[in-house]
C-alpha atoms as a PDB file:
ATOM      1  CA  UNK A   1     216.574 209.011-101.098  1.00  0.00           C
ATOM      2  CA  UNK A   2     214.295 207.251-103.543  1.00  0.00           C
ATOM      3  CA  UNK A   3     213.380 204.700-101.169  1.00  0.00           C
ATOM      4  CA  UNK A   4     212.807 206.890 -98.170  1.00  0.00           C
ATOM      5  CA  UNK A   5     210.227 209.113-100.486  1.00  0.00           C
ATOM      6  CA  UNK A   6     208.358 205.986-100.744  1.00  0.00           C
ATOM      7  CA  UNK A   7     208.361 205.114 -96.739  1.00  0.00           C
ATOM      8  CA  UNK A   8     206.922 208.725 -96.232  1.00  0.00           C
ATOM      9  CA  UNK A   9     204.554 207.893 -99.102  1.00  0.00           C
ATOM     10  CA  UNK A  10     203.196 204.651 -98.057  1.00  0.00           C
ATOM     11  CA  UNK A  11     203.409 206.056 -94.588  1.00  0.00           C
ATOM     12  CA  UNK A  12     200.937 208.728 -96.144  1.00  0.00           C
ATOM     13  CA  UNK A  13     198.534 206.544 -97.862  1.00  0.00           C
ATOM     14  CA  UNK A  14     198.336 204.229 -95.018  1.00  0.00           C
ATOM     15  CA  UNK A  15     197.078 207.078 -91.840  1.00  0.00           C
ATOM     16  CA  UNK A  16     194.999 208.253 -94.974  1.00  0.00           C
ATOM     17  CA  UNK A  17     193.430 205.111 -95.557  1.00  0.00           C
ATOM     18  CA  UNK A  18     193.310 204.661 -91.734  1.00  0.00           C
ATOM     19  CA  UNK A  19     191.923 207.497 -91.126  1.00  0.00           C
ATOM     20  CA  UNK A  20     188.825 207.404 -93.869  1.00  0.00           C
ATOM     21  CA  UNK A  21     188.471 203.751 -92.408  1.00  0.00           C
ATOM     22  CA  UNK A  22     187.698 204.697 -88.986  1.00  0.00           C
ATOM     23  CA  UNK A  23     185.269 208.010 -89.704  1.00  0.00           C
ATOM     24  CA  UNK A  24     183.387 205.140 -92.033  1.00  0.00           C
ATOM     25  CA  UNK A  25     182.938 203.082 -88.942  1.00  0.00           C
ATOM     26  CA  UNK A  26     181.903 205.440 -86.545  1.00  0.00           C
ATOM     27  CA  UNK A  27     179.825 207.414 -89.373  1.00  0.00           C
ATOM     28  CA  UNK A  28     176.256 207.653 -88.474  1.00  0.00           C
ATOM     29  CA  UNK A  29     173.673 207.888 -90.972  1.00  0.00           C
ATOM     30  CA  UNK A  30     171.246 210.742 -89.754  1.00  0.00           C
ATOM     31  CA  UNK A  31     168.623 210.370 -92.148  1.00  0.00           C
ATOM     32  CA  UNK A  32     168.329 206.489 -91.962  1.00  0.00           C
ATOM     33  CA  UNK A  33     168.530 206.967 -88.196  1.00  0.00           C
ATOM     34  CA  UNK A  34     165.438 209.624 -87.996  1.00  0.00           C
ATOM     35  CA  UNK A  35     163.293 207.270 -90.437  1.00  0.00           C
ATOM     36  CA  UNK A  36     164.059 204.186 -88.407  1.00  0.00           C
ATOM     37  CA  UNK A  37     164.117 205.034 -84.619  1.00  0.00           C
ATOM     38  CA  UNK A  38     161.737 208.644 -85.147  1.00  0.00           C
ATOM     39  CA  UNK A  39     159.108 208.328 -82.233  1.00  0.00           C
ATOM     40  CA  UNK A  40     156.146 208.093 -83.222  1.00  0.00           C
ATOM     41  CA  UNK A  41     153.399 210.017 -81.425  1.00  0.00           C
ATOM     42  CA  UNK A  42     152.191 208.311 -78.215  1.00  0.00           C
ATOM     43  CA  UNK A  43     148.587 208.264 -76.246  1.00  0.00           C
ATOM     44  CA  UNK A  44     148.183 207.281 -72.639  1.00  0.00           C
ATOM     45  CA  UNK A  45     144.785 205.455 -72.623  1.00  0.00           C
ATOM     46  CA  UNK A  46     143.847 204.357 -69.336  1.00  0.00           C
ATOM     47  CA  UNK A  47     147.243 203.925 -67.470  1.00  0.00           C
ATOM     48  CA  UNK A  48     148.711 201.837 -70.926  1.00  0.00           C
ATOM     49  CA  UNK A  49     150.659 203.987 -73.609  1.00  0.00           C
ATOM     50  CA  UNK A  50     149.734 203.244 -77.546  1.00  0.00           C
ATOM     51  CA  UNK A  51     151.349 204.624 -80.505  1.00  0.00           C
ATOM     52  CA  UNK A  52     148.926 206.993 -82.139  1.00  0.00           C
ATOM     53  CA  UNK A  53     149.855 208.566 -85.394  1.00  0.00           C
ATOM     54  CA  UNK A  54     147.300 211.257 -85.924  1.00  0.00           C
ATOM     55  CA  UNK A  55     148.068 212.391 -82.376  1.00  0.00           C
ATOM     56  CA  UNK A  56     148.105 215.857 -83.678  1.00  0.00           C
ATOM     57  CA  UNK A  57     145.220 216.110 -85.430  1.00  0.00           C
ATOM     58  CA  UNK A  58     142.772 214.301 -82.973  1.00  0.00           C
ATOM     59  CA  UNK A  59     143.879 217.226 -80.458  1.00  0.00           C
ATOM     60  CA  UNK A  60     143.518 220.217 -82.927  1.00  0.00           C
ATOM     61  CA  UNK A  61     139.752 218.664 -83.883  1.00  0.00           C
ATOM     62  CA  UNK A  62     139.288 218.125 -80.102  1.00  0.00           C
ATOM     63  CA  UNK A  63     140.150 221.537 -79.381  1.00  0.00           C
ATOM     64  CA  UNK A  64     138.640 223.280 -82.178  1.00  0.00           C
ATOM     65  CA  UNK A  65     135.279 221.155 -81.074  1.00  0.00           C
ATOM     66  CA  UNK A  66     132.417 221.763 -78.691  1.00  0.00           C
ATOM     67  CA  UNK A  67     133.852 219.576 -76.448  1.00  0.00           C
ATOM     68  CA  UNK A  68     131.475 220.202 -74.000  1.00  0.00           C
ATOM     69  CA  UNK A  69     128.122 218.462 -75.905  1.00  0.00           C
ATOM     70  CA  UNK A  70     126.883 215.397 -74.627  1.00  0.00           C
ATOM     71  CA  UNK A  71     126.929 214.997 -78.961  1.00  0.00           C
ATOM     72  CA  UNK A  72     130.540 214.939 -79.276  1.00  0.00           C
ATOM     73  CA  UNK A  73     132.218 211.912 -80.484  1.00  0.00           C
ATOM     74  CA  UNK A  74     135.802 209.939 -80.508  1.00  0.00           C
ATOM     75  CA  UNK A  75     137.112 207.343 -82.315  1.00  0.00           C
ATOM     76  CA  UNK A  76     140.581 207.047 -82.320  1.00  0.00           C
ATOM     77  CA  UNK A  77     142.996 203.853 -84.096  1.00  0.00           C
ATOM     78  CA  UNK A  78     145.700 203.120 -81.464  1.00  0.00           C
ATOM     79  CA  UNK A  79     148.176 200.558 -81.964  1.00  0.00           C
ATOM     80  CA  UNK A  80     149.975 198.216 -79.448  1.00  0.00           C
ATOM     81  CA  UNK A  81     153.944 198.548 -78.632  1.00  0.00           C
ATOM     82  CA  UNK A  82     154.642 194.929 -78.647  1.00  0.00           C
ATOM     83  CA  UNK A  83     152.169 193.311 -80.501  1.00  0.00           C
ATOM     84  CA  UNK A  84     151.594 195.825 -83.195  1.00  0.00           C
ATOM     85  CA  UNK A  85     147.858 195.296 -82.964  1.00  0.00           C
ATOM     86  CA  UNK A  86     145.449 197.965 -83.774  1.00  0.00           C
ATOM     87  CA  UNK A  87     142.277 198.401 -82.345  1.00  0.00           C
ATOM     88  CA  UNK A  88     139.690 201.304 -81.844  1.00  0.00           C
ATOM     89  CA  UNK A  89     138.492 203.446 -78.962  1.00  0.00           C
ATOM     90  CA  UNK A  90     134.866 204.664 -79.253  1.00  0.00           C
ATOM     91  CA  UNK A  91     133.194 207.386 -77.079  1.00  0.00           C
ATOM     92  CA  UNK A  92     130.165 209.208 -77.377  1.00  0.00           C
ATOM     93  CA  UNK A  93     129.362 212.368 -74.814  1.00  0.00           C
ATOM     94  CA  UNK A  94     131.327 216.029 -73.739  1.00  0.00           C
ATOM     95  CA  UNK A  95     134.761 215.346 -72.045  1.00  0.00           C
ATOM     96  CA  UNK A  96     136.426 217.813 -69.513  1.00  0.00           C
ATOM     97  CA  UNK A  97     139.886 218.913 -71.019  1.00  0.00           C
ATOM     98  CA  UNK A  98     142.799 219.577 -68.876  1.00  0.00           C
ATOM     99  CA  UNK A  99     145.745 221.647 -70.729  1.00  0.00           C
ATOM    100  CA  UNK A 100     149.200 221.890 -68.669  1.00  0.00           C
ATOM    101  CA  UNK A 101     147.363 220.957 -65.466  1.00  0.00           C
ATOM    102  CA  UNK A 102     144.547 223.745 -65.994  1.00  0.00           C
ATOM    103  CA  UNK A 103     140.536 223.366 -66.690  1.00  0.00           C
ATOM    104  CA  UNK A 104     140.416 224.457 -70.457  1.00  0.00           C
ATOM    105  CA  UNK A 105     136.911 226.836 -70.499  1.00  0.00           C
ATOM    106  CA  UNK A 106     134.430 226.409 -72.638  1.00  0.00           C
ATOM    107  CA  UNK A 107     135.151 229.036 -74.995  1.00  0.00           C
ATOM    108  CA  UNK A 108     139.133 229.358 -74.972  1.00  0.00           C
ATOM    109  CA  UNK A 109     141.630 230.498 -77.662  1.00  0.00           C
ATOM    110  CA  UNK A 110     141.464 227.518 -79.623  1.00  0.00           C
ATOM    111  CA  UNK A 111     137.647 226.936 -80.405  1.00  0.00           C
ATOM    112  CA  UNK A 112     136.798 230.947 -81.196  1.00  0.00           C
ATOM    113  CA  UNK A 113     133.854 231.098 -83.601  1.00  0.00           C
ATOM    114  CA  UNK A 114     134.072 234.535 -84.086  1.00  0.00           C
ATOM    115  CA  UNK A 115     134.536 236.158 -88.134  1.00  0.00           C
ATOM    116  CA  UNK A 116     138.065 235.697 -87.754  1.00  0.00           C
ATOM    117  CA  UNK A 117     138.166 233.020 -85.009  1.00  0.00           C
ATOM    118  CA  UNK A 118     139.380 230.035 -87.396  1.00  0.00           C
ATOM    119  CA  UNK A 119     142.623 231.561 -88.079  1.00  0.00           C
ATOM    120  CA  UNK A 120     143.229 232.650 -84.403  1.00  0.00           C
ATOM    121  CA  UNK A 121     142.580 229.091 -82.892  1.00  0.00           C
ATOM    122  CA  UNK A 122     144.414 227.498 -86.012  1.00  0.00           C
ATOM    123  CA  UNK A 123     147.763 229.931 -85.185  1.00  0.00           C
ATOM    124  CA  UNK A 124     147.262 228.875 -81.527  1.00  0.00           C
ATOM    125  CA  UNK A 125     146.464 224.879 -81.907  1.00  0.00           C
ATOM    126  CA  UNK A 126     149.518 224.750 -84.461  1.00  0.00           C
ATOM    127  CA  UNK A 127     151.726 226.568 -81.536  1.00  0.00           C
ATOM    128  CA  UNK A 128     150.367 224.482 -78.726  1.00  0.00           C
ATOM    129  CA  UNK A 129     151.253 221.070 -81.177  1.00  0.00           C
ATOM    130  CA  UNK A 130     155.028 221.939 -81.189  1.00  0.00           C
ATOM    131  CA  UNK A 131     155.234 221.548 -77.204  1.00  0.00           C
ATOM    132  CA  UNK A 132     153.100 218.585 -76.431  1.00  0.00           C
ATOM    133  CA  UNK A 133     155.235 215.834 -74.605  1.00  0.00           C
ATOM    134  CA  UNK A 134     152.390 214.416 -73.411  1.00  0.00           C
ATOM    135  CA  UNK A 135     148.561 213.043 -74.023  1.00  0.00           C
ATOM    136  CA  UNK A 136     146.560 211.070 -71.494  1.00  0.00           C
ATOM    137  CA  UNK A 137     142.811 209.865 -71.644  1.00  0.00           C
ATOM    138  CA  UNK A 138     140.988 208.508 -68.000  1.00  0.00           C
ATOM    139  CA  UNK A 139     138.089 207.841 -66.898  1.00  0.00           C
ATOM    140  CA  UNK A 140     136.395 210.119 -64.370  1.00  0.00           C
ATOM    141  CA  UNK A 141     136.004 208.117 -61.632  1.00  0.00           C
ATOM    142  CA  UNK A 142     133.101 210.332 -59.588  1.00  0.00           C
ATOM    143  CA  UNK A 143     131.559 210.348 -63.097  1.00  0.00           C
ATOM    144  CA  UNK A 144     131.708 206.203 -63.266  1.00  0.00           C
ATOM    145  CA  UNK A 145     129.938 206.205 -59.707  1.00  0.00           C
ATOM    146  CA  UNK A 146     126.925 208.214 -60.561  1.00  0.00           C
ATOM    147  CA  UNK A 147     126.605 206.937 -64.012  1.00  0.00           C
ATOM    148  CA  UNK A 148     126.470 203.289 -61.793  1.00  0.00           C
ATOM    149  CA  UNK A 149     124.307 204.614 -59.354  1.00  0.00           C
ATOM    150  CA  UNK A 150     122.018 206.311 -61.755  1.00  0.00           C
ATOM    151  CA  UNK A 151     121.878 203.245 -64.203  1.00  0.00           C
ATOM    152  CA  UNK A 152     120.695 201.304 -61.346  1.00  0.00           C
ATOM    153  CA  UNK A 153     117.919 203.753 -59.580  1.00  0.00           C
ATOM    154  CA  UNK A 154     116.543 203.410 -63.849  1.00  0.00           C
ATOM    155  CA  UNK A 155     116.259 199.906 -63.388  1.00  0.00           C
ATOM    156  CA  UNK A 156     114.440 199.981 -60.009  1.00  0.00           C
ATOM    157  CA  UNK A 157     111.794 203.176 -61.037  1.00  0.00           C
ATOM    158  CA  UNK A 158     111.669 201.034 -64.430  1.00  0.00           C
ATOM    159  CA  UNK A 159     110.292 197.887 -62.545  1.00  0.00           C
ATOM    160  CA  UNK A 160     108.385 200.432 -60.539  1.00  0.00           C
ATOM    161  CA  UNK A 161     106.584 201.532 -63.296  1.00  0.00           C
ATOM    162  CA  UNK A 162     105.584 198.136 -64.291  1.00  0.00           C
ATOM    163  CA  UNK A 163     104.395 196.890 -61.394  1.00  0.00           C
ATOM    164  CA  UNK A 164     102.148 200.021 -60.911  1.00  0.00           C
ATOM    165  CA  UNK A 165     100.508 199.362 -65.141  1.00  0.00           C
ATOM    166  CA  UNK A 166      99.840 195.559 -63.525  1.00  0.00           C
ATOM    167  CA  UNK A 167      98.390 197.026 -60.726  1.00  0.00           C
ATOM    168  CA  UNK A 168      96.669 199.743 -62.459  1.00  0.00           C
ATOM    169  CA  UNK A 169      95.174 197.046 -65.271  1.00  0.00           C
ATOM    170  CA  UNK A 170      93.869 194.856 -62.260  1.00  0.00           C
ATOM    171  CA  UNK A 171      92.155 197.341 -60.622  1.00  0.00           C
ATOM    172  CA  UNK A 172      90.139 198.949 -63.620  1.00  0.00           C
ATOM    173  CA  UNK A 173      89.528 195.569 -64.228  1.00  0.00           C
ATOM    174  CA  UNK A 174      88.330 194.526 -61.085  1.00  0.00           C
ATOM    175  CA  UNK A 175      87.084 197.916 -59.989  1.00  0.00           C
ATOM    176  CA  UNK A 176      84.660 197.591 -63.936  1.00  0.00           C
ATOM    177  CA  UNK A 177      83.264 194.046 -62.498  1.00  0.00           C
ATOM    178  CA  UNK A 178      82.151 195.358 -59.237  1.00  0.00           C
ATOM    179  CA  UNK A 179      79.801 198.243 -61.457  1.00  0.00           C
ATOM    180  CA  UNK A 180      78.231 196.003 -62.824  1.00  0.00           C
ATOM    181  CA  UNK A 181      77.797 193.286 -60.315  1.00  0.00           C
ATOM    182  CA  UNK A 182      76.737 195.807 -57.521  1.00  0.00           C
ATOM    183  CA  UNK A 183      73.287 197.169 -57.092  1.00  0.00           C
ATOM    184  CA  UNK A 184      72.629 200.926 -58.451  1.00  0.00           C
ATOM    185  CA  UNK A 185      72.344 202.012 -54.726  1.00  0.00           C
ATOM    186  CA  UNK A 186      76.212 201.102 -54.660  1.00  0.00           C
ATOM    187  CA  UNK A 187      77.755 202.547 -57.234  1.00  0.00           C
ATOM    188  CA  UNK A 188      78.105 205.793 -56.242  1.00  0.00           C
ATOM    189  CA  UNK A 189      79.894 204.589 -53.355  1.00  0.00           C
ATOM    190  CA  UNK A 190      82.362 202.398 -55.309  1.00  0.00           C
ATOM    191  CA  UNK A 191      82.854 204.863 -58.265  1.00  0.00           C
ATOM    192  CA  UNK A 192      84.266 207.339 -55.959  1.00  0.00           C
ATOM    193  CA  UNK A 193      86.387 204.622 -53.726  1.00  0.00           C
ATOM    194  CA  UNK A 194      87.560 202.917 -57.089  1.00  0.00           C
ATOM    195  CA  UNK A 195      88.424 206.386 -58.841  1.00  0.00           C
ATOM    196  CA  UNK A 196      90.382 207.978 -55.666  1.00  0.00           C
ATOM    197  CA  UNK A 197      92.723 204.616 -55.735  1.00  0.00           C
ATOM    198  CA  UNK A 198      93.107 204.337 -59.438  1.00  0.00           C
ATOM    199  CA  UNK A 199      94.245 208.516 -59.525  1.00  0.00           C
ATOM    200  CA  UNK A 200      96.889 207.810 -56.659  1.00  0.00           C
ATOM    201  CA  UNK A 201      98.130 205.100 -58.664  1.00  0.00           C
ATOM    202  CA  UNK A 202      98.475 207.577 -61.719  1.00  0.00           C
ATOM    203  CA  UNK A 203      99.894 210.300 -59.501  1.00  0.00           C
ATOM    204  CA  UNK A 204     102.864 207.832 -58.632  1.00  0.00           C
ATOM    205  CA  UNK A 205     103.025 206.414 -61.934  1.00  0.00           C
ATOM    206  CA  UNK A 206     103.577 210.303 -63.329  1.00  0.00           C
ATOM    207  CA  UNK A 207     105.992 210.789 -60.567  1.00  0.00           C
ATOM    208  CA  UNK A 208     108.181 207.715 -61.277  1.00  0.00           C
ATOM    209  CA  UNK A 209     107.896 208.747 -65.189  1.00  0.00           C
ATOM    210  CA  UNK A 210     109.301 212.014 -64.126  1.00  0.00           C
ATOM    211  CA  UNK A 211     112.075 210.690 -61.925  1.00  0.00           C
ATOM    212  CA  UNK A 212     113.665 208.441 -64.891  1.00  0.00           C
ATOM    213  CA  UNK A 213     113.193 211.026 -67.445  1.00  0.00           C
ATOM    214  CA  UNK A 214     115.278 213.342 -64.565  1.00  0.00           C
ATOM    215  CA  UNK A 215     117.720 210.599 -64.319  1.00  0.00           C
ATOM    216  CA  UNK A 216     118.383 209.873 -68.015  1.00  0.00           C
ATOM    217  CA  UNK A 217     118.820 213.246 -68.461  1.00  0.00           C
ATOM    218  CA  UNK A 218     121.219 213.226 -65.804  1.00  0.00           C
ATOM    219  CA  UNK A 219     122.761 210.399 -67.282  1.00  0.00           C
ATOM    220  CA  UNK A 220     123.869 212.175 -70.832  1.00  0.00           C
ATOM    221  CA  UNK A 221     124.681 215.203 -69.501  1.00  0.00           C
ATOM    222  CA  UNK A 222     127.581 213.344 -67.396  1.00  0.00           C
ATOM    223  CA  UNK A 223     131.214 213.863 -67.685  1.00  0.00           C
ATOM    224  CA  UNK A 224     132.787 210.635 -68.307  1.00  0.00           C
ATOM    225  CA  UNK A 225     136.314 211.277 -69.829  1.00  0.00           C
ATOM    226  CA  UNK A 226     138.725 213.596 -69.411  1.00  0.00           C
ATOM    227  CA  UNK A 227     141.868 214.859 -71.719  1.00  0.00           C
ATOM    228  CA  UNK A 228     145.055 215.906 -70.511  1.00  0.00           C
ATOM    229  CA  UNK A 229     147.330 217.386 -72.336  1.00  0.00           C
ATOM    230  CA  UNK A 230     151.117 218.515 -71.053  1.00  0.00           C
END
């Protein structure tokens, strides 16, 4: 009797110590788990995805901004998958911002300026954080094309302008020697000739002045980036 207490004993301990041995093995640590494999916040730059840590933040600032200023500015710290190297993005000018496939306004929800606007678009930005699977910055590609083609028409009214001062310095100069080289009868006659050709050449030169002033202005107010956030 003695002995078979003992087999149902030992029989006891030894599914008991089975038992713990197994749930030990199989036990997963939650806690060390969510520290170690807890995704970090991504950004999709370009087509390439970077870990971005203050994810959050650079949309509630980018919402809360005036977004639509050629004055706005970005500079964000993204870091590499692979290689773990960090490296800055940089923009200067207004962005177009696209949230869950739709144009965000100008004045939306989440940039209200009004007496009690902060704590309105702060309720909203911190409810619109909680679903964001998704971040992506492009280029705007009609955007790139003008900003090319405008960029280039600079350059050509630029050279423009330079070859009309030349011209414009040759002629006084020349159009001065003939004065006084040329009897008093003639004068008259070349004043007037000399003074028609040097105010076209200052009628063009004000007209290319005006075109790249148009153009550069042009050339901030583009839209060069967009956000979209899903």
């Amino acid at each position: 009797m003695y002995f078979k207490f003992n087999s149902y004993l030992l029989f006891f301990l030894f599914m008991t110590l089975t038992t713990t041995e197994a749930q030990v093995g199989s036990k997963i640590d939650l806690e060390n788990v969510d520290v170690e494999t807890k995704a970090l916040p991504t950004i999709v730059l370009f087509g390439k995805e970077y870990t971005f840590r203050e994810r959050n933040k650079f949309i509630k600032d980018l919402l809360m901004s005036q977004f639509y200023l050629k004055g706005l500015t970005i500079s964000l710290d993204l870091e590499e998958f692979i290689t773990k190297r960090v490296f800055r993005f940089n923009h200067k000018g207004k962005v177009d911002i696209y949230l869950k496939r739709k144009k965000l306004p100008q004045n939306n929800k989440y940039n209200s300026f009004m007496l009690d606007g902060a704590a309105y678009s702060e309720l909203n930005i911190t409810r619109l954080v909680r679903t964001i699977q998704d971040v992506r910055i492009d280029s705007i590609q009609n955007g790139i094309k003008k900003r090319k083609k405008l960029l280039i028409e600079i350059t050509e009214l630029n050279n423009e302008i330079s070859d009309l001062e030349i011209s414009l310095d040759k002629y006084k100069n020349a159009y001065n020697d003939i004065i006084v080289s040329k009897k008093l009868s003639d004068k008259k006659y070349i004043q007037l000739q000399g003074l028609e050709k040097i105010s076209v050449i200052q009628k063009k030169y004000k007209t290319v002045k005006r075109k790249i002033a148009r153009n550069k202005r042009d050339l901030e107010n583009l839209i060069l980036l967009v956000v979209s956030i899903y």
